[in-house]
Protein backbone atom coordinates (compact mmCIF):
# COMPACT_ATOMS: atom_id res chain seq x y z
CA UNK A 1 16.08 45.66 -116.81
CA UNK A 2 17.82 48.14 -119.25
CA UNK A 3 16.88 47.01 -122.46
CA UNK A 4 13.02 47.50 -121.40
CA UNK A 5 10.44 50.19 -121.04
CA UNK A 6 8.93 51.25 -118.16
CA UNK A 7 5.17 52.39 -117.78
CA UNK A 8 5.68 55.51 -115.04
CA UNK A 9 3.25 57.27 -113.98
CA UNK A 10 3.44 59.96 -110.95
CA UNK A 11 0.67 61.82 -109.04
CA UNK A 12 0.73 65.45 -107.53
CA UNK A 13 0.37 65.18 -103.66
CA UNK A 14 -3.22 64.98 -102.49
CA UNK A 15 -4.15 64.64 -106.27
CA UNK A 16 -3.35 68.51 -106.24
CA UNK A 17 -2.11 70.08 -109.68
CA UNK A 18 1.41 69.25 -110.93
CA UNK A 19 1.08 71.63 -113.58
CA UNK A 20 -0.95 74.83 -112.85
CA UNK A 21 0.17 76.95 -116.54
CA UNK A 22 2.19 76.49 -119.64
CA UNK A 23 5.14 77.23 -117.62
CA UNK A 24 5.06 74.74 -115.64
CA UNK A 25 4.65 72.16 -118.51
CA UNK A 26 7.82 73.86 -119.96
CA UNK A 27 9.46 73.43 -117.22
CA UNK A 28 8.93 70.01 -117.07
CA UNK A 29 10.17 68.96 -120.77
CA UNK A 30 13.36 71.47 -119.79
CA UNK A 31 14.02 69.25 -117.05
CA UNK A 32 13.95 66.23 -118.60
CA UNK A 33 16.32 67.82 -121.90
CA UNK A 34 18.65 69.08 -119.20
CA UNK A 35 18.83 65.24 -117.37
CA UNK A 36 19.13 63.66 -120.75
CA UNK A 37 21.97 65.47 -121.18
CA UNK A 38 23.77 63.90 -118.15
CA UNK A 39 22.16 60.71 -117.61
CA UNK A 40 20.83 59.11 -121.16
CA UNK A 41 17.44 57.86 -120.66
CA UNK A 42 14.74 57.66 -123.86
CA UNK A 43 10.91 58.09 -123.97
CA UNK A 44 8.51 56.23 -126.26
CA UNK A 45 5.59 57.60 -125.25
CA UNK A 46 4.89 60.87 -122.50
CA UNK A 47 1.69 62.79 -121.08
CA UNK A 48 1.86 65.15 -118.98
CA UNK A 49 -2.12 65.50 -117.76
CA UNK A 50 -2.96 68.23 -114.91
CA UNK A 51 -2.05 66.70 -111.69
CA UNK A 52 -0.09 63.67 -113.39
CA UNK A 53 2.28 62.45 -115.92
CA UNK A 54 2.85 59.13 -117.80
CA UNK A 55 6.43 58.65 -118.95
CA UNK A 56 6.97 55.24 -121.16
CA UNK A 57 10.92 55.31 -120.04
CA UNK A 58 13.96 52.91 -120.89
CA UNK A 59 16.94 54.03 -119.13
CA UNK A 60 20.03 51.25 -120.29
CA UNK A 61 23.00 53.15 -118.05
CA UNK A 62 20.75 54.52 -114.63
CA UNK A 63 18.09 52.40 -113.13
CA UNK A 64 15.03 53.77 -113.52
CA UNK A 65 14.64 54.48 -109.57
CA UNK A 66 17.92 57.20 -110.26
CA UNK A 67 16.45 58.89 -113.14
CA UNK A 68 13.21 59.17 -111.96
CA UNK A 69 14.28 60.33 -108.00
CA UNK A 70 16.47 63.17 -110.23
CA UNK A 71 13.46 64.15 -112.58
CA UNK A 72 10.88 64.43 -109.36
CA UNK A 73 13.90 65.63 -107.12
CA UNK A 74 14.15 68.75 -110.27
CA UNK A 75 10.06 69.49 -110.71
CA UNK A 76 9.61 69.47 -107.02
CA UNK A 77 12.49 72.09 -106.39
CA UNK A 78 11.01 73.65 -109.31
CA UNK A 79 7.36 73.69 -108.21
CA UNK A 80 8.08 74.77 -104.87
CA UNK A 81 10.00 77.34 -105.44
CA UNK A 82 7.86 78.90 -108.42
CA UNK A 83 4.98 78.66 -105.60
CA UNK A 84 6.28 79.58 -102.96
CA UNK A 85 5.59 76.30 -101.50
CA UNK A 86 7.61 73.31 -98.96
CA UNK A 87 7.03 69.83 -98.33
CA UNK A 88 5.45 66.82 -100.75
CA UNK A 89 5.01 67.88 -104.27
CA UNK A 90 4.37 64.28 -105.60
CA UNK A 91 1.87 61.68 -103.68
CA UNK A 92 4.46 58.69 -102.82
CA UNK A 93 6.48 57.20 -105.01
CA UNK A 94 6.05 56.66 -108.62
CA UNK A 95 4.02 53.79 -110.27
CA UNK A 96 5.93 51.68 -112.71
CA UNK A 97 5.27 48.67 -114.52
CA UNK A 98 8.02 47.02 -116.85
CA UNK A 99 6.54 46.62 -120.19
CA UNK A 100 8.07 43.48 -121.58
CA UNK A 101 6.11 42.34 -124.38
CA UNK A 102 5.50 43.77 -128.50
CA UNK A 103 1.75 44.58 -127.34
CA UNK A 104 2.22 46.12 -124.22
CA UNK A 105 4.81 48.52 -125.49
CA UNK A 106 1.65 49.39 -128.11
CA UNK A 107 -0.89 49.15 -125.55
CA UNK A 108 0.93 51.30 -123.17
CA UNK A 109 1.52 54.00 -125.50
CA UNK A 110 -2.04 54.21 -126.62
CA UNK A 111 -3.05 54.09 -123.29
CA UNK A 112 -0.64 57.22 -122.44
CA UNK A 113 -2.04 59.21 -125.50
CA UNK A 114 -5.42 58.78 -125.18
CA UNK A 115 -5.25 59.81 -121.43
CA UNK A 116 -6.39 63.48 -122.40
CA UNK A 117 -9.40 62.01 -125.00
CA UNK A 118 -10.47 59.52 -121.74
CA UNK A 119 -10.02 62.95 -119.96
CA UNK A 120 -12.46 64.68 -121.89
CA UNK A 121 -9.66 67.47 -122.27
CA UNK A 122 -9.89 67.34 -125.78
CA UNK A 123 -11.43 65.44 -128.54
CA UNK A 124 -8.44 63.65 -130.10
CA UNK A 125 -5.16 62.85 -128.67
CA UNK A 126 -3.70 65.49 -131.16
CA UNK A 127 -5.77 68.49 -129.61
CA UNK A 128 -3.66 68.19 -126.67
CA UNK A 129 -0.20 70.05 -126.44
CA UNK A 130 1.75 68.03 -123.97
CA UNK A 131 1.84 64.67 -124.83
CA UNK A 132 4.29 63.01 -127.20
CA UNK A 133 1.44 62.30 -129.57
CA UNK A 134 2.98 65.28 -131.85
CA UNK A 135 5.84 63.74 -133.00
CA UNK A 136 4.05 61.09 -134.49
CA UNK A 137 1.30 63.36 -135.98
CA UNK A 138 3.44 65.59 -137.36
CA UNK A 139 6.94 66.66 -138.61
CA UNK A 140 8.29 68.24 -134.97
CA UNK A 141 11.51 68.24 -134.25
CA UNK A 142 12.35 65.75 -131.66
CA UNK A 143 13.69 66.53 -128.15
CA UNK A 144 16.75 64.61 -127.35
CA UNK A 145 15.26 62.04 -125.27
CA UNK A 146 12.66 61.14 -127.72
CA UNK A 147 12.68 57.40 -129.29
CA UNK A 148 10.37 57.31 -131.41
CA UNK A 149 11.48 54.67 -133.26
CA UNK A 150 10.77 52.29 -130.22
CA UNK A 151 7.02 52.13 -131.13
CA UNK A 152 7.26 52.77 -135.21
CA UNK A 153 9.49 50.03 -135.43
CA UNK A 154 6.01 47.85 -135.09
CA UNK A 155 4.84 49.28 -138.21
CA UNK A 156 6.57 48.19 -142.19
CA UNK A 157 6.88 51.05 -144.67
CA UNK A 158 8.60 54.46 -144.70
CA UNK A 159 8.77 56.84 -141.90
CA UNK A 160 5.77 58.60 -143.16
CA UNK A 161 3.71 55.30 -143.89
CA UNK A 162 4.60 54.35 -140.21
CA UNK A 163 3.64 57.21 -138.29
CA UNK A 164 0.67 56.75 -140.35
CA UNK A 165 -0.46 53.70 -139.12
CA UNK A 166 0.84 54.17 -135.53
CA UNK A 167 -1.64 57.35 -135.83
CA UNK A 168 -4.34 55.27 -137.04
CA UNK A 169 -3.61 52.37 -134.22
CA UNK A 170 -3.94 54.81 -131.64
CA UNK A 171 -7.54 56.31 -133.09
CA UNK A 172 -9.00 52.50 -133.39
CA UNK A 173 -11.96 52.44 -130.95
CA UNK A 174 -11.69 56.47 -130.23
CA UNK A 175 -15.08 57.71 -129.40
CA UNK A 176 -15.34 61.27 -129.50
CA UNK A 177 -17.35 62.90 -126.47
CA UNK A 178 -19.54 65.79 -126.76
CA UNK A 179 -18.41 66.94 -122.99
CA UNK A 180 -15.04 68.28 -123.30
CA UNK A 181 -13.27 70.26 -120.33
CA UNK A 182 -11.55 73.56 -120.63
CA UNK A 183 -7.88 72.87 -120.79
C-alpha cells in the first residue's frame, strides 16, 4: 500500500555484525541517498543497531519488496567486498509490518529510537549516532529521504514546539540503566 509506512527491520546472517565501524554505517546512509535518488522512497523513523537495522519506510512509486531487495542487494555487495567476504550477508528476508494506524506510526517510531536505550548502548536515544533520532533533537540537515514531517505532523505548534514534544513522547517511560555497553 503506497500511501503507508512500513515497519522493516533486517538481521545480519547468523545474527553476525552488519556494521563492524563507522564506515560501514556511512556506507549504509550513502546507499540509501544514492537509491533515493533513483527510486523515491521516504523514512520516518531509522536505526541502524550492530547486527540490525529498523527502517520506518513508505515507498508510493516501488513496492517496498523493490526498494528494499536494491538497498540489501547494495550493503551486501558493499559488505562483502569491504571484507573480503561471499555468500549471505543478511539472515532471510526482511521483517515488515504495514503500519496503518495514527498510534502505530508513533509507537513504531519510538520503538525504533529507543532500540539503542533498550540496548543498553547508550543512555538516551540521543547518545546514539545512527538513528534518525537527530533530526528531531536537533537542527541537522536532513538527508533526502528523510520525512520528518510524517511523525511531527501528530504534534500542533511550530516546528520547534513539535519536535519538542515528539522528543518528549519518545522519553515518556525512559528508564535510564546504569549498565551501558561500549558502542
Amino acid at each position: 500500500m503506497p500511501h503507508l509506512f512500513y515497519h522493516i527491520v533486517c538481521r545480519g546472517n547468523r545474527r553476525d555484525p552488519l556494521f563492524k565501524e563507522t564506515n560501514d554505517f556511512r556506507a549504509f546512509l550513502h546507499i540509501l541517498e544514492q537509491l533515493h535518488e533513483k527510486i523515491p522512497f521516504e523514512l520516518a523513523s531509522y536505526c541502524l543497531m550492530t547486527n540490525h537495522f529498523h527502517l520506518q519506510l513508505r515507498s508510493q512509486h516501488e513496492s517496498i519488496s523493490k526498494v528494499m531487495a536494491l538497498i540489501n542487494k547494495r550493503y551486501a555487495n558493499y559488505y562483502n567486498t569491504r571484507y573480503g567476504l561471499t555468500g549471505h550477508v543478511f539472515e532471510k528476508r526482511y521483517f515488515s509490518k504495514i503500519i496503518n494506524d495514527d498510534v502505530g506510526m508513533l509507537e513504531v517510531s519510538r520503538y525504533i529510537h529507543l532500540n539503542p536505550v533498550e540496548a543498553r548502548m547508550v543512555y538516551l536515544p540521543e547518545h546514539y549516532r545512527w538513528s534518525s533520532f537527530q533530526f528531531y533533537h536537533q537542527i541537522t540537515p536532513l538527508p533526502s529521504f528523510m520525512n520528518i514531517d510524517a511523525l511531527l505532523q501528530y504534534f500542533s505548534g511550530t516546528i520547534v514546539e513539535k519536535k519538542k514534544k515528539y522528543i518528549q513522547f519518545i522519553k515518556t517511560d525512559v528508564v535510564t540503566s546504569d549498565v551501558i555497553k561500549e558502542e
